[in-house]
Protein backbone atom coordinates (compact mmCIF):
# COMPACT_ATOMS: atom_id res chain seq x y z
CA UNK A 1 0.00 0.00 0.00
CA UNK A 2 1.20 3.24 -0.94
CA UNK A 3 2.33 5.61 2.30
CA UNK A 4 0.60 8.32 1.35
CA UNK A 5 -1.28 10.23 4.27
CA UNK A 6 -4.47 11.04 2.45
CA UNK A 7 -6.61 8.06 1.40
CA UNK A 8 -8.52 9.93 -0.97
CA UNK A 9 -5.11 10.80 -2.93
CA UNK A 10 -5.93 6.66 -3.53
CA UNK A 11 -8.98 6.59 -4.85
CA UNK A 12 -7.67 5.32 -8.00
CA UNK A 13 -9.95 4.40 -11.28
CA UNK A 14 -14.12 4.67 -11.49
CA UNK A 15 -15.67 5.42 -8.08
CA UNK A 16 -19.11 5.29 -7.51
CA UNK A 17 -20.31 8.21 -7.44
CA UNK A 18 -23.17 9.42 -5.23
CA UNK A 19 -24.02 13.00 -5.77
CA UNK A 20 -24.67 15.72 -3.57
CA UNK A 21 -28.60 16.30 -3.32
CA UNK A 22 -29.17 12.56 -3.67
CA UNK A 23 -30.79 10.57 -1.15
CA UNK A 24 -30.57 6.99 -1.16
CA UNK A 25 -32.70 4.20 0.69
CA UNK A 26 -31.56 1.05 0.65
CA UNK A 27 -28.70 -1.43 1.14
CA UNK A 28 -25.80 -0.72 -0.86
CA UNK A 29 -22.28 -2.84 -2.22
CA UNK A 30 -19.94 -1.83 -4.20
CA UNK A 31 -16.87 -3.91 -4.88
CA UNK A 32 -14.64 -0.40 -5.77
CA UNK A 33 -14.29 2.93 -4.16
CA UNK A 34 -17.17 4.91 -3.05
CA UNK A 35 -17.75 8.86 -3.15
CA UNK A 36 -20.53 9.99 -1.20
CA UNK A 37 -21.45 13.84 -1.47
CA UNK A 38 -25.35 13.18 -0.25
CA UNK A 39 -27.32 11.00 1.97
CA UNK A 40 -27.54 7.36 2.29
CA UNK A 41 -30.12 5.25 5.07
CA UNK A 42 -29.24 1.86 4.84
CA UNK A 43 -26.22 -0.95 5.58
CA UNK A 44 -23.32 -0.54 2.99
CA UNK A 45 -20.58 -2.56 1.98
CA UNK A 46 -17.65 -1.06 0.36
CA UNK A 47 -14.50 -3.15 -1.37
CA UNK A 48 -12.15 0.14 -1.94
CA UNK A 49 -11.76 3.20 -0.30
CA UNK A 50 -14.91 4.99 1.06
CA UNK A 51 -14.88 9.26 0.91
CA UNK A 52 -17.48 11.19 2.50
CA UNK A 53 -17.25 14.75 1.87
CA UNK A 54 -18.80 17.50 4.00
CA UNK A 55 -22.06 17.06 2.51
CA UNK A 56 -22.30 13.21 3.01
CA UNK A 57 -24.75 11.93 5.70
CA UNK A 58 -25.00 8.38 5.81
CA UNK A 59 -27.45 6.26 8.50
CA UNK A 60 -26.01 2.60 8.80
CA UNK A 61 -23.94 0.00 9.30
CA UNK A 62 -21.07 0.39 7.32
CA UNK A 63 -18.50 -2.00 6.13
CA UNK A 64 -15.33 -0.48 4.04
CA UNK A 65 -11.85 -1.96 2.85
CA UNK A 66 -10.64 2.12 3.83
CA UNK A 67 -11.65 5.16 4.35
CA UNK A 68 -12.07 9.03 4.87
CA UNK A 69 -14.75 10.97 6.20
CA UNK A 70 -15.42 14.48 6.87
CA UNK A 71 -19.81 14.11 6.76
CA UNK A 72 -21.87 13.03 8.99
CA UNK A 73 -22.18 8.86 10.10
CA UNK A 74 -25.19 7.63 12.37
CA UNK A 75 -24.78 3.81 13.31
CA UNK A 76 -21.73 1.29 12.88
CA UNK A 77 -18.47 1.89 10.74
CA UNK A 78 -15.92 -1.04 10.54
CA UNK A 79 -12.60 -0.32 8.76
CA UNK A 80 -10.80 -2.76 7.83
CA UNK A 81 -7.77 -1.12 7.29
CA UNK A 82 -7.23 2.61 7.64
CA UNK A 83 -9.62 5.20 8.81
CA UNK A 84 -9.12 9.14 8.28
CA UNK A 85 -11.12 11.62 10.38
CA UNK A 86 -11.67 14.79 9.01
CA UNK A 87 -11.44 17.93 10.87
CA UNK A 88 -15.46 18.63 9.60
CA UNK A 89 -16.75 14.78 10.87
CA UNK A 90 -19.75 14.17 12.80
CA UNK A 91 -19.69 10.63 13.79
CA UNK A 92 -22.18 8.95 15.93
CA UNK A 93 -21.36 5.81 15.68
CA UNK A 94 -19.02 2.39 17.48
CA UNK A 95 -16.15 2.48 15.01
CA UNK A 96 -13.78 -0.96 14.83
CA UNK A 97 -10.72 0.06 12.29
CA UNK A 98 -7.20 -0.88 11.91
CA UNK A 99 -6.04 2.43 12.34
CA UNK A 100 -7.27 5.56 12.77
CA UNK A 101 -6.41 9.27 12.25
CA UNK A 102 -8.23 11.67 13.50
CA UNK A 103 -8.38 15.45 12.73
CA UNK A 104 -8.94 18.22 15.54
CA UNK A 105 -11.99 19.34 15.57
CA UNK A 106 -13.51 15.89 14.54
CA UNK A 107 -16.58 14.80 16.41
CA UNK A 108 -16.87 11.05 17.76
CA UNK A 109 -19.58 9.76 19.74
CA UNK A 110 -19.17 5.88 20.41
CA UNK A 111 -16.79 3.35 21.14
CA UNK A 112 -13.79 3.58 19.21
CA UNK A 113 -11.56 -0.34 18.79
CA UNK A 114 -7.96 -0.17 17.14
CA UNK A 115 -7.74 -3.72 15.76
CA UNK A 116 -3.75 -3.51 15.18
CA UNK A 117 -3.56 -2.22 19.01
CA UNK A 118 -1.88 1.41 17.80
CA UNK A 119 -3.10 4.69 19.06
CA UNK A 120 -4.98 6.77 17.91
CA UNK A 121 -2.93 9.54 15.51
CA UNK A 122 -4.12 12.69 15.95
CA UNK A 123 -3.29 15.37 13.97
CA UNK A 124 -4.29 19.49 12.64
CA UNK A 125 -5.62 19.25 9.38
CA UNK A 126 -4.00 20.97 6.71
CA UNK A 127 -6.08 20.76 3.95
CA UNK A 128 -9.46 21.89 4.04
CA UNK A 129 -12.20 19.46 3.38
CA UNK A 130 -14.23 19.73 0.45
């Protein structure tokens, strides 16, 4: 995996795309990366790296191979690898990821588990989110 500190710098070829001002109901899976820019209600199941911009809202269990996230989360997020925390997050949710960063300013509201046993990075975000 490449050590670059921003997942979404990963992203790498054709996201889903889910556009701000949509809502979606429903369970969703995708076996690539995932941009969310509006709202989801429902479990989801991600195989590449999930983004949620500042816009996103999702409600749901949520099951990702990465991810970043500076929306809003109500419910469960498991990460299986690396979790970023953006500076602009809202997340009410029990999170269980390999490792996570998380931005100051960041809002987390629920158990947090490290899998791999490392602390929590924290860190000022440079970069604003978008």
């Amino acid at each position: 995996m490449n050590d670059k500190r921003r997942l979404i710098d990963q992203i790498g070829d054709s996201p889903t795309f889910v556009a701000e001002g949509v809502r979606l109901t429903g369970d969703l899976e995708t076996p690539g990366p995932l941009v969310v820019c509006g709202t989801l209600r429902g479990d989801g199941r991600v195989g590449g790296t999930l983004h949620m911009s500042v816009t996103a809202q999702w409600e749901g269990e949520i099951h990702a191979a990465a991810a970043v996230i500076a929306g809003r989360i109500t419910g469960r997020l498991v990460i299986e690898g690396k979790l970023e925390v953006a500076a602009t997050a809202v997340i009410r949710a029990d999170i269980d990821a390999r490792n996570i960063a998380v931005a100051k300013g960041a809002v987390i509201d629920g158990v947090v588990t490290v899998t791999s046993g490392q602390p929590v990075v924290q860190f000022e975000e440079k970069r604003h989110a978008k």
